[in-house]
Protein backbone atom coordinates (compact mmCIF):
# COMPACT_ATOMS: atom_id res chain seq x y z
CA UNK A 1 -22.99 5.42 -30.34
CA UNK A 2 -26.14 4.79 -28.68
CA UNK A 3 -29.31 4.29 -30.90
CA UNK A 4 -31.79 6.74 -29.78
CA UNK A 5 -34.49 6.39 -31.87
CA UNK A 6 -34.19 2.60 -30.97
CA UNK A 7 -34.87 3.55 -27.42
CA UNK A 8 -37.37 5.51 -27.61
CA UNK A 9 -39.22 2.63 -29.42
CA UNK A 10 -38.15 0.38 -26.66
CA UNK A 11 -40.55 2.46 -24.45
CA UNK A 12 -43.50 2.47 -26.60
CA UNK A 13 -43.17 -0.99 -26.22
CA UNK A 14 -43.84 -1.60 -22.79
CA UNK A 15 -46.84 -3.37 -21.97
CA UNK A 16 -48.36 -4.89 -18.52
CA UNK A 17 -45.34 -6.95 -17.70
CA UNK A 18 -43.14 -3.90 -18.42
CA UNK A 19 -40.33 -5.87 -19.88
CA UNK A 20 -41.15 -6.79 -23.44
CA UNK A 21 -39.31 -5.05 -25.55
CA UNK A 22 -39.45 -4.64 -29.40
CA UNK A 23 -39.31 -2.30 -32.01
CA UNK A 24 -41.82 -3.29 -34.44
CA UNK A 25 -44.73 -0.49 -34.38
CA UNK A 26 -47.02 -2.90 -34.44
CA UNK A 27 -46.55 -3.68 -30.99
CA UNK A 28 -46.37 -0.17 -29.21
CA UNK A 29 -48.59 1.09 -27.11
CA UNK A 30 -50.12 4.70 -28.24
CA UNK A 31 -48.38 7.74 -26.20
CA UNK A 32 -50.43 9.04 -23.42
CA UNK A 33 -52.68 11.90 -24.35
CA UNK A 34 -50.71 14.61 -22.93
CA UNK A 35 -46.69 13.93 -23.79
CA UNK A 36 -45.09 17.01 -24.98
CA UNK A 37 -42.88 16.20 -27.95
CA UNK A 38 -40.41 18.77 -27.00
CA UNK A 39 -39.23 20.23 -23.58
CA UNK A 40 -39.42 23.97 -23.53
CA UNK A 41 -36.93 26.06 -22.65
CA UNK A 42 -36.04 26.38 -19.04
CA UNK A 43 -37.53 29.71 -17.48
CA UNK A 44 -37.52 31.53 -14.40
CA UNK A 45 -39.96 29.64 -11.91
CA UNK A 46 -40.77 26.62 -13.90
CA UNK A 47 -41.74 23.91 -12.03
CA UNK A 48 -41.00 21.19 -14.22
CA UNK A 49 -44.22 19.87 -14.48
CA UNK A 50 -44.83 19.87 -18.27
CA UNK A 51 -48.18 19.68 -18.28
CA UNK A 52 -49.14 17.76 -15.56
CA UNK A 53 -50.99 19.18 -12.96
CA UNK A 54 -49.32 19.66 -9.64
CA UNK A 55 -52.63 19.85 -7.84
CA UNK A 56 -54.05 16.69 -9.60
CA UNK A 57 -52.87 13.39 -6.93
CA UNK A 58 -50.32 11.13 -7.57
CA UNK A 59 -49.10 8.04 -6.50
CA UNK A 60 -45.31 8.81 -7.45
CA UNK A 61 -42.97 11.59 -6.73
CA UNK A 62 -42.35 14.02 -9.12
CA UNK A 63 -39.82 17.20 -7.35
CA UNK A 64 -37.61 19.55 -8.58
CA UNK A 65 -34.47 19.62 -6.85
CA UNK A 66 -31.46 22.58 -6.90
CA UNK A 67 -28.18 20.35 -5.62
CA UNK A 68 -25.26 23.07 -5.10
CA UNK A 69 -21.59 22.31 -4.47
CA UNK A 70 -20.61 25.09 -3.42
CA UNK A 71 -17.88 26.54 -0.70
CA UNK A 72 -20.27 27.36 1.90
CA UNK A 73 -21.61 23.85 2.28
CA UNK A 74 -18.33 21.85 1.19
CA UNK A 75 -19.01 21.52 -1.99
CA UNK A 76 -21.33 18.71 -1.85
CA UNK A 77 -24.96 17.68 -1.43
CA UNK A 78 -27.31 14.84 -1.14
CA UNK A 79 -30.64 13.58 -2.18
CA UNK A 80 -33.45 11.77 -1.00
CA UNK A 81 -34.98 10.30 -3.94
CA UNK A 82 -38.00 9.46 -2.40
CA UNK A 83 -38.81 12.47 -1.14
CA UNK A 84 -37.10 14.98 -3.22
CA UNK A 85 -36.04 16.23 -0.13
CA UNK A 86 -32.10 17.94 -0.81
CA UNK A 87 -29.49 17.55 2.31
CA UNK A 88 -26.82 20.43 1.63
CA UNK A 89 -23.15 19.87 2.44
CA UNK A 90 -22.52 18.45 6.23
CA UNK A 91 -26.16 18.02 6.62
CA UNK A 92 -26.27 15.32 4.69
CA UNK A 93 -24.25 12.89 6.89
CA UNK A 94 -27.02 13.10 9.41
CA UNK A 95 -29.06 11.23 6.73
CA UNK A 96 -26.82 8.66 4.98
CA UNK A 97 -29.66 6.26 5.19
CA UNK A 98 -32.14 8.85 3.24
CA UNK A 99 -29.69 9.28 0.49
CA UNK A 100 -29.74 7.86 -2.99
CA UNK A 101 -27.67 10.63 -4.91
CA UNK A 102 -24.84 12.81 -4.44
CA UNK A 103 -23.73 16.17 -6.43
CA UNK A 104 -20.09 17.20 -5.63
CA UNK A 105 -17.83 19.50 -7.47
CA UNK A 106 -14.14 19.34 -8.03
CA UNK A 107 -13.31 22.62 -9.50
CA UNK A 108 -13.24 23.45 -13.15
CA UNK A 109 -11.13 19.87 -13.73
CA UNK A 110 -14.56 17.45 -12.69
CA UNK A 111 -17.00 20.39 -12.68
CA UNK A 112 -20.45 18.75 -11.49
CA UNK A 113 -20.42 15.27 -10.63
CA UNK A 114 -23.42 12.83 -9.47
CA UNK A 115 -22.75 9.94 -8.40
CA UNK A 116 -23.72 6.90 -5.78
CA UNK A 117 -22.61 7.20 -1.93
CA UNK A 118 -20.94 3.52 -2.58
CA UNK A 119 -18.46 5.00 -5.32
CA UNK A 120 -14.83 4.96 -4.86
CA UNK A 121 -13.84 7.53 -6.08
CA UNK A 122 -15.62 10.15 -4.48
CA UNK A 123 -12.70 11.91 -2.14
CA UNK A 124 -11.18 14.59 -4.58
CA UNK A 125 -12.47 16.85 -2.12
CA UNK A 126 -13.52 17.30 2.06
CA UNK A 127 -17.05 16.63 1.22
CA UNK A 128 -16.73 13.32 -0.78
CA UNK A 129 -13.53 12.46 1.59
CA UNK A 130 -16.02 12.48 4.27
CA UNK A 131 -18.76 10.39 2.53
CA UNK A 132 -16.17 7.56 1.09
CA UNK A 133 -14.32 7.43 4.39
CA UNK A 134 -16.90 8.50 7.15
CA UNK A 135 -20.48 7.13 6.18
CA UNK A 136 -21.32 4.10 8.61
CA UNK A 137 -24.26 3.09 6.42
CA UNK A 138 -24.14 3.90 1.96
CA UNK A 139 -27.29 2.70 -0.26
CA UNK A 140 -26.78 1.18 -3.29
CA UNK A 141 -28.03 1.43 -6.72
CA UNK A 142 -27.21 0.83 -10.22
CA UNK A 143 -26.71 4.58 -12.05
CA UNK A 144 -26.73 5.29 -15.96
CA UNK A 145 -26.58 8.22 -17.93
CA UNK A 146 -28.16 9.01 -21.80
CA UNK A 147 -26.06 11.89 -22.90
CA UNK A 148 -27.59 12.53 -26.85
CA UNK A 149 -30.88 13.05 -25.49
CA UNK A 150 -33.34 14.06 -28.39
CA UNK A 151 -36.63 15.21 -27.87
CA UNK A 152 -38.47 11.76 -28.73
CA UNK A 153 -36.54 10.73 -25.66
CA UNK A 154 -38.15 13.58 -23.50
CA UNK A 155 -41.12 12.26 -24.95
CA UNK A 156 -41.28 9.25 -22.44
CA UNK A 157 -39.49 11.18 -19.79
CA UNK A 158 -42.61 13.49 -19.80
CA UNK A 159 -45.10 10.20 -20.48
CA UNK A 160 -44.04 8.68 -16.91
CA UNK A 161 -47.07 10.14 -15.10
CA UNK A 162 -47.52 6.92 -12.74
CA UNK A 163 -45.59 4.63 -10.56
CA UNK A 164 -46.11 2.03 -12.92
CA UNK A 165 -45.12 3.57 -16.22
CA UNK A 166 -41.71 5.25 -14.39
CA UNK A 167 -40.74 1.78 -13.11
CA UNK A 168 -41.35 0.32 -16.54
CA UNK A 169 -39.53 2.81 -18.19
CA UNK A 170 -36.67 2.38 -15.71
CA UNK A 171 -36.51 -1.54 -16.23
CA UNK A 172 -36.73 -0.96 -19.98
CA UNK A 173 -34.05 1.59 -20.23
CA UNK A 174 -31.46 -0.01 -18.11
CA UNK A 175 -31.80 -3.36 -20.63
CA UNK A 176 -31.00 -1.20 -23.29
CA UNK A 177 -28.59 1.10 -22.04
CA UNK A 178 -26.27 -1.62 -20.05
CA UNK A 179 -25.78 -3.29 -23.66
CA UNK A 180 -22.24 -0.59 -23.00
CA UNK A 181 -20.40 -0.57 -20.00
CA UNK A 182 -20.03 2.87 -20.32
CA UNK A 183 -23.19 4.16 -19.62
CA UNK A 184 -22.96 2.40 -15.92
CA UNK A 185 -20.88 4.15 -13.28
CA UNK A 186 -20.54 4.95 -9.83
CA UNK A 187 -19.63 8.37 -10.46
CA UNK A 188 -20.33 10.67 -14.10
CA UNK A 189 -18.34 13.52 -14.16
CA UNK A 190 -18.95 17.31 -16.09
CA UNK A 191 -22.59 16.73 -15.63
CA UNK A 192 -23.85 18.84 -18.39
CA UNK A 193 -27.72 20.50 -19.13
CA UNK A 194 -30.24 18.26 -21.17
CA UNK A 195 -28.79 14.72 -19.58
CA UNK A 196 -31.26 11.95 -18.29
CA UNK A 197 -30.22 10.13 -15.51
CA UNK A 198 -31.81 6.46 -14.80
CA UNK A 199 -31.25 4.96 -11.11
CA UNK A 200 -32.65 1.92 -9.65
CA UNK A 201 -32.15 1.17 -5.19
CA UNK A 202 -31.11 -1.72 -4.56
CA UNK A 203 -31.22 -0.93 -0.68
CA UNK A 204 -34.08 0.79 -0.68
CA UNK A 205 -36.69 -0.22 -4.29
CA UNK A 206 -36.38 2.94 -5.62
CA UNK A 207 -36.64 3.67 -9.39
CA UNK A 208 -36.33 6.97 -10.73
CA UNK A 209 -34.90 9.45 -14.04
CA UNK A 210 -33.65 12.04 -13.78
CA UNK A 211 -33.53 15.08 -16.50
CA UNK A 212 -30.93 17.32 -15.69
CA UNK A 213 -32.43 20.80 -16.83
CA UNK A 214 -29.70 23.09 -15.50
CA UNK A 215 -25.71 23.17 -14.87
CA UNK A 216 -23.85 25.90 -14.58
CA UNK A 217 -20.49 27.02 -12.66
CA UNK A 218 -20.11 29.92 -9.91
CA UNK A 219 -17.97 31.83 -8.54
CA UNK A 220 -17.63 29.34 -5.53
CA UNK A 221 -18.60 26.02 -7.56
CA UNK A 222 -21.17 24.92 -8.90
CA UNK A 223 -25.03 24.36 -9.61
CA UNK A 224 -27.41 21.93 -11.16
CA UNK A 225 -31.42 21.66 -11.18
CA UNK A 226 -32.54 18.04 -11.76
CA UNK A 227 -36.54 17.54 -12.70
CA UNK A 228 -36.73 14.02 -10.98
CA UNK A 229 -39.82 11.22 -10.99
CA UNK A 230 -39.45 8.17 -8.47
CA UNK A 231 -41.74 5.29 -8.21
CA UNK A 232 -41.27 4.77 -4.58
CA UNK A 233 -44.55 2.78 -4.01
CA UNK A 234 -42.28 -0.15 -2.74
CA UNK A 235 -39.96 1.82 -0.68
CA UNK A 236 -38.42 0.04 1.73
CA UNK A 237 -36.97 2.37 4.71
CA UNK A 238 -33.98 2.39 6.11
CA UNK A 239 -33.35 2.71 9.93
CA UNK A 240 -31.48 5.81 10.92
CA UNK A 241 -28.01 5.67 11.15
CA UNK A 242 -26.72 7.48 13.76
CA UNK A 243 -22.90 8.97 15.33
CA UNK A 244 -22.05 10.92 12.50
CA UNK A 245 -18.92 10.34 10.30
CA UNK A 246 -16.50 7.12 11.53
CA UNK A 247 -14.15 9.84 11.86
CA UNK A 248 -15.60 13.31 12.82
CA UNK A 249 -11.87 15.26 12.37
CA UNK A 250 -11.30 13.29 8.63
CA UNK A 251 -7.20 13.80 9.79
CA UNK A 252 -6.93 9.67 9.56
CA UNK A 253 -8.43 8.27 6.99
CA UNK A 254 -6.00 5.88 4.62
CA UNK A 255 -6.35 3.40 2.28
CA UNK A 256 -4.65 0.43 2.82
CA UNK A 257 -2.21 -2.41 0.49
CA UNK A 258 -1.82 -5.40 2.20
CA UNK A 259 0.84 -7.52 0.06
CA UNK A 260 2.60 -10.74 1.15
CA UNK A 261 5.49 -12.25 -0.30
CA UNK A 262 4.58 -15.66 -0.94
CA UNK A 263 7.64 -17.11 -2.22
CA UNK A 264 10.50 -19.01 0.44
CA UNK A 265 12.39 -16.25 2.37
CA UNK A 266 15.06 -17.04 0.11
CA UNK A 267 13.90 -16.14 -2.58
CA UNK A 268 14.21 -12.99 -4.56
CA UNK A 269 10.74 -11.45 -4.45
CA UNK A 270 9.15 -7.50 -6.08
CA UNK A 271 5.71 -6.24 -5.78
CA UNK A 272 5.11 -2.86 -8.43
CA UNK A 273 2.63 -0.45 -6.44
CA UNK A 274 0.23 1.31 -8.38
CA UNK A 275 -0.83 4.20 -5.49
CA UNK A 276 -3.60 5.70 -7.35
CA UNK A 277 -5.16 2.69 -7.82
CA UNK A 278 -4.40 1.45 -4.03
CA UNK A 279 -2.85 -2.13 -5.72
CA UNK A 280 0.06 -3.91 -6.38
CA UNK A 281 0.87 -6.55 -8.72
CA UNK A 282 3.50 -9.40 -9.22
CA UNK A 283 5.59 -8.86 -12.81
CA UNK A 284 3.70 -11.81 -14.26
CA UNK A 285 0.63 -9.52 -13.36
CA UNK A 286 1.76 -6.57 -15.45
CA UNK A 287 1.89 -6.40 -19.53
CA UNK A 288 4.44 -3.49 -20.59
CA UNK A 289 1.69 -0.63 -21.27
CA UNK A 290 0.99 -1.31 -17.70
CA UNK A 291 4.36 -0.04 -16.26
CA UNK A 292 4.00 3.41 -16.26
CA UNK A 293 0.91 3.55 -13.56
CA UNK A 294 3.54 1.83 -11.21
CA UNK A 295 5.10 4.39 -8.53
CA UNK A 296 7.42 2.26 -6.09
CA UNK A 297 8.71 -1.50 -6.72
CA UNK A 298 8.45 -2.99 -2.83
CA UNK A 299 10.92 -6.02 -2.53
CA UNK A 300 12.34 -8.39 -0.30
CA UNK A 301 16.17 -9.20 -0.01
CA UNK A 302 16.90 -12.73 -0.61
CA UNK A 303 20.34 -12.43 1.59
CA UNK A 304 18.83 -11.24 4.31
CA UNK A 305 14.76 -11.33 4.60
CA UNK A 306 14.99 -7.13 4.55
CA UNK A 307 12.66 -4.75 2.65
CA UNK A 308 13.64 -2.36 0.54
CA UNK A 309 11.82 0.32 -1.74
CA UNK A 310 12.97 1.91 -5.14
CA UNK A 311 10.85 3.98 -8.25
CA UNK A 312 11.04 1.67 -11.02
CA UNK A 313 12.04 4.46 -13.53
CA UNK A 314 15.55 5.32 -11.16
CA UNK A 315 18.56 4.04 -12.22
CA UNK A 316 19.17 1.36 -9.02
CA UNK A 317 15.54 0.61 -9.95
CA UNK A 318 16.41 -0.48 -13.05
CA UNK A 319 19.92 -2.31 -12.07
CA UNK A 320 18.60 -4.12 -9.66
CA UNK A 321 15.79 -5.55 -11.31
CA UNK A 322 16.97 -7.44 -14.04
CA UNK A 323 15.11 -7.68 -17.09
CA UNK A 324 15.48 -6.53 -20.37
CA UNK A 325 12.43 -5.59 -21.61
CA UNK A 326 11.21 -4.13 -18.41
CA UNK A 327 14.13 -1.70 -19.14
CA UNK A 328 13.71 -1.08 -22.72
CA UNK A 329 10.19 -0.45 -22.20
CA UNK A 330 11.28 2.48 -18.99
CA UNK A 331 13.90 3.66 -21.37
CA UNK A 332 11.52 4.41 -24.14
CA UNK A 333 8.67 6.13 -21.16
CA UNK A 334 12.00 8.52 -19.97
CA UNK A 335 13.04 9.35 -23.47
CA UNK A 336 9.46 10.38 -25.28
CA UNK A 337 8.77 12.86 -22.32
CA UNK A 338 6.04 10.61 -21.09
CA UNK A 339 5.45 12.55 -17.91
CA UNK A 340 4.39 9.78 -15.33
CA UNK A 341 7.46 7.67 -16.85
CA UNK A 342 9.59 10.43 -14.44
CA UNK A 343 8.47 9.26 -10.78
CA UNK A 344 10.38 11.93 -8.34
CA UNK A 345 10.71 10.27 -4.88
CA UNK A 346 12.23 11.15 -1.40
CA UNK A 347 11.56 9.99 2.33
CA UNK A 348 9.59 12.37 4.23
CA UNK A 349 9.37 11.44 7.74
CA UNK A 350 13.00 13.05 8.07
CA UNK A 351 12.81 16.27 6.00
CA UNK A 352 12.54 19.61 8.05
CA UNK A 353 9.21 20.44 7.54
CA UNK A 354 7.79 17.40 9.15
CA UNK A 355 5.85 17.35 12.06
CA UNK A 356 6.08 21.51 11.71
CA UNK A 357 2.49 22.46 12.90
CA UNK A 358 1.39 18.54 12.74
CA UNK A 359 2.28 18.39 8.90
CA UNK A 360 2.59 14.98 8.85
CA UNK A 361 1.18 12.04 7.10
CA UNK A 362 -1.18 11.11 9.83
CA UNK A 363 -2.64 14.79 10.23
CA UNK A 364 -3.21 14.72 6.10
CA UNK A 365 -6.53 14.71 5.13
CA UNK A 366 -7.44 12.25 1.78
CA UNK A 367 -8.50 14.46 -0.66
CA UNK A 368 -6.81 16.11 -3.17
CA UNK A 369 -6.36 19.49 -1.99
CA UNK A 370 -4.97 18.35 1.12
CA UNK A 371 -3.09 16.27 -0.67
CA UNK A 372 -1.07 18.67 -2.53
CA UNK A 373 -0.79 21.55 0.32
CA UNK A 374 0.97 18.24 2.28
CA UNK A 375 3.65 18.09 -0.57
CA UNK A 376 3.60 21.82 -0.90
CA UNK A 377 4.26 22.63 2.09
CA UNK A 378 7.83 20.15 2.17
CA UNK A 379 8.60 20.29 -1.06
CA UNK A 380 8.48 23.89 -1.97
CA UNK A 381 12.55 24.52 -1.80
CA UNK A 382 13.02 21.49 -4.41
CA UNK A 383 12.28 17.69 -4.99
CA UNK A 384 15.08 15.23 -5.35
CA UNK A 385 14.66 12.24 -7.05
CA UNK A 386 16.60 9.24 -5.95
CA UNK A 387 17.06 5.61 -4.40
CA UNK A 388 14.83 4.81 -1.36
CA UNK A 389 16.41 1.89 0.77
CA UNK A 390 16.36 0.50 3.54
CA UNK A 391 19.49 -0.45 5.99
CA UNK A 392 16.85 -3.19 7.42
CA UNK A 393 13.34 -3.92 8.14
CA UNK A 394 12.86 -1.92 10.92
CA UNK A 395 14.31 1.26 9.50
CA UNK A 396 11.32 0.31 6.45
CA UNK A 397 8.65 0.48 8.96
CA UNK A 398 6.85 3.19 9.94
CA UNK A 399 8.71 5.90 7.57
CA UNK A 400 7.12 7.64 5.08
CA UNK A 401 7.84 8.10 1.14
CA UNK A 402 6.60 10.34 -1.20
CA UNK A 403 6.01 10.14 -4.81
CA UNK A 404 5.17 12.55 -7.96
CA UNK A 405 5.76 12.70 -11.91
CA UNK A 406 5.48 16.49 -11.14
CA UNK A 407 7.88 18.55 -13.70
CA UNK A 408 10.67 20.68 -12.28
CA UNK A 409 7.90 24.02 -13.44
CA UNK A 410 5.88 25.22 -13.23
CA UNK A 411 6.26 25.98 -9.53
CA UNK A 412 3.77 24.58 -6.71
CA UNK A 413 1.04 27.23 -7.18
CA UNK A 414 0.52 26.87 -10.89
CA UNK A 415 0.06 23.16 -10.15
CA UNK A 416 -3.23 23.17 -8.23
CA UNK A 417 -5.86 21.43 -9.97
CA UNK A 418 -4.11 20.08 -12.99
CA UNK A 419 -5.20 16.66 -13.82
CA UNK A 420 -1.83 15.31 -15.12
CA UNK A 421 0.21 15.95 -12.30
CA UNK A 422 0.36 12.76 -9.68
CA UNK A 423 0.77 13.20 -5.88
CA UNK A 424 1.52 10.32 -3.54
CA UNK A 425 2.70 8.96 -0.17
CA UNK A 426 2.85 5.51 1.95
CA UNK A 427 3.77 4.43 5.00
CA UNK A 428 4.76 1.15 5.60
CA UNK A 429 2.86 0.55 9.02
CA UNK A 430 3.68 -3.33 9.45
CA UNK A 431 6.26 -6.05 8.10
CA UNK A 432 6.05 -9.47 9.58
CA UNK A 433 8.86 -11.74 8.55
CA UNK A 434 7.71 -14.92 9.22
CA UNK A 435 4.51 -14.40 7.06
CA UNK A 436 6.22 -11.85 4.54
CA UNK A 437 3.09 -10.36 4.63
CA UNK A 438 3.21 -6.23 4.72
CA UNK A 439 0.35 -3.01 5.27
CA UNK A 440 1.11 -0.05 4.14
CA UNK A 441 -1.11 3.06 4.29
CA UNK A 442 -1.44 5.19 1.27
CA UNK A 443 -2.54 8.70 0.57
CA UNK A 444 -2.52 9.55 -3.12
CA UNK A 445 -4.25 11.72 -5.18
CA UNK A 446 -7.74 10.58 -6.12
CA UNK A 447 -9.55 9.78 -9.15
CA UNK A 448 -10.59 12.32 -11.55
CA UNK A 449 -12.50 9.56 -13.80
């Protein structure tokens, strides 16, 4: 649990250097003449000022920004934290090098998320697919959040009327606050009302917080009004980035597992892919709790130098890889109705519905929704799960396999959105022989963390 009242003597503590820290009284400096002890109530027109005066100069910026996610601009926005200045939806990827922050929205699963253009996990929609995938140029920063704020914390958040005092504050609270991993991320999720976030540029020398004074949902997604001060006295520009998105159409973006069997050709070699996470491990990589995030096992024949694929939950999964407690530990997943213990596979390049209307994996887009209409769309008259192998290398490469823990019901449509339910495909684009080494491409469904 985070010790507020400890923080907010941290920042009475800051003196010239801005980094000593203690929380003997002795040593804090007296609050500035005008801090408001308690934020009042959000109203209609308030300009988030409390009780500074907008007219009076400063040297730091202090805006009030509305960030929407909503359908008609992709669900997505951006923001220029030195400026204030808010980039809605596509707009925004004219300006990837004027943008700090982004707000996206995930439907009522995520809800509001902020987060930095460098996160990886961004693509659970178009808008963030575009950003993760697209942006030629991302800044970076360092992000943290202080949930339990309490109103001697809005105490300093009002207090930071200078450049000075709002970089202190910044470089005080991230000493405290990245004491717990936790409060670092690249994306926070279910941004809720009364939240300060604290952000610090490393591309561009930005420092600012961030009180989040408003969330709420719509009918078309979602809201938030963030009361923001930056010291941007040292900003550091950068140039324009031009050409739009790496990929203007979004239809081929993939991530990629490069794996390569390191052992002689004649020797019996498995790699367990974990698609959600875009990895795969060796066994000696992998303690038991870990086998349920695996989807495929990818091996190599020692007879013949051949690939071959198989779910590690399927029975020929199991028989073929030896090992006891590997099994017993599968056994125990399938029997306790441990959903993702059930992996449902079946080749897809060969099914009817492919290549109807360009369904295919190439014309898929990598986001979630996309994601699932893809499986939808073949999968709708049933899912089979059973052995994937190959006759022989070449017959490996360049098909396409599918994988989900989805239950037999609900049906498709009462699927959408659910945060349990696992979609997944690869293709294996490449297998050299002579190197063992293998790339597969890999659209799965994305983080929701």
């Amino acid at each position: 649990m985070k010790k507020i009242f400890y923080i907010a003597t941290l920042f009475g503590a800051i003196g010239i250097a801005g980094m000593m820290l203690s929380c003997d009284k002795d040593k804090q400096l007296p609050p500035e003449d005008t801090v408001e002890r308690v934020l009042p109530p959000v109203e209609a027109g308030d300009d988030g000022t409390d009780g500074e005066n907008p007219n009076d100069p400063k040297d730091y910026v202090h805006a009030v920004a509305f960030m929407t996610a909503e359908d008609a601009d992709m669900r997505g926005s951006g923001i220029d934290l030195a400026s204030g200045q808010v980039f809605r939806g596509p707009d925004a990827h004219n300006y990837p090098h004027a943008v700090d922050l982004l707000y996206l929205d995930y439907g009522n699963t995520t809800k509001g998320n902020i987060a930095l253009p460098e996160s990886i996990d961004l693509s659970v929609n178009v808008y963030g697919e575009d950003v993760q995938y697209g942006w030629r140029h991302k800044n970076s920063g360092v992000l943290y959040c202080l949930e339990d704020v309490q109103p001697r914390d809005v105490a300093w958040f009002n207090g930071a009327k200078s450049a000075a005092r709002i970089s202190a504050v910044v470089d005080s609270m991230i000493t405290v606050l990245s004491a717990d991993p936790d409060n670092q991320k690249k994306r926070f999720r279910d941004v809720q009302k009364d939240r300060v976030f604290i952000f610090k540029s490393t591309t561009r020398n930005i420092a600012s917080v961030i009180y989040v004074s408003q969330q709420m949902t719509t009918g078309t997604g979602s809201q938030c009004r963030l009361i923001i001060k930056s010291d941007a006295t040292q900003l550091q520009e950068v140039a324009p980035v031009t050409g739009g998105l790496l990929n203007a159409n979004g239809n081929y973006y993939a991530d990629v597992i490069e794996i390569t069997f390191e052992s002689p050709a004649s020797t019996h070699e498995e790699f367990f892919l974990d698609l959600k996470e875009k990895k795969a491990y060796k066994q000696s990589e992998l303690q038991n709790s870990d086998y349920v995030r695996m989807n495929f096992i990818l091996g190599r024949r020692s007879s013949n130098n051949q690939l071959y694929l198989f779910t590690p939950t399927s029975g020929p999964g199991k028989s073929n890889y030896a090992n006891t407690t590997l099994n017993a530990h599968l056994d125990v997943l399938s029997t306790s109705g441990y959903l993702s213990a059930t992996w449902k596979s079946r080749r897809l390049d060969d099914h009817a519905s492919y290549n109807a209307n360009n369904n295919n994996f190439e014309n898929s887009r990598l986001n979630n929704e996309a994601i699932y209409d893809f499986y939808r769309s073949i999968t709708n008259n049933g899912w089979s799960s059973h052995y994937t192998a190959s006759v022989d290398a070449r017959n490996l490469v360049g098909r396409v396999y599918s994988i989900s823990n989805r239950p037999d019901t609900p049906a498709y449509n009462q699927l959408a959105g659910r945060t349990d339910i696992f979609f997944g495909s690869l293709r294996v684009i490449s297998y050299d022989s002579g190197t063992g080494k293998v790339i597969i491409e890999v659209k799965s469904s994305n983080s929701l963390d």
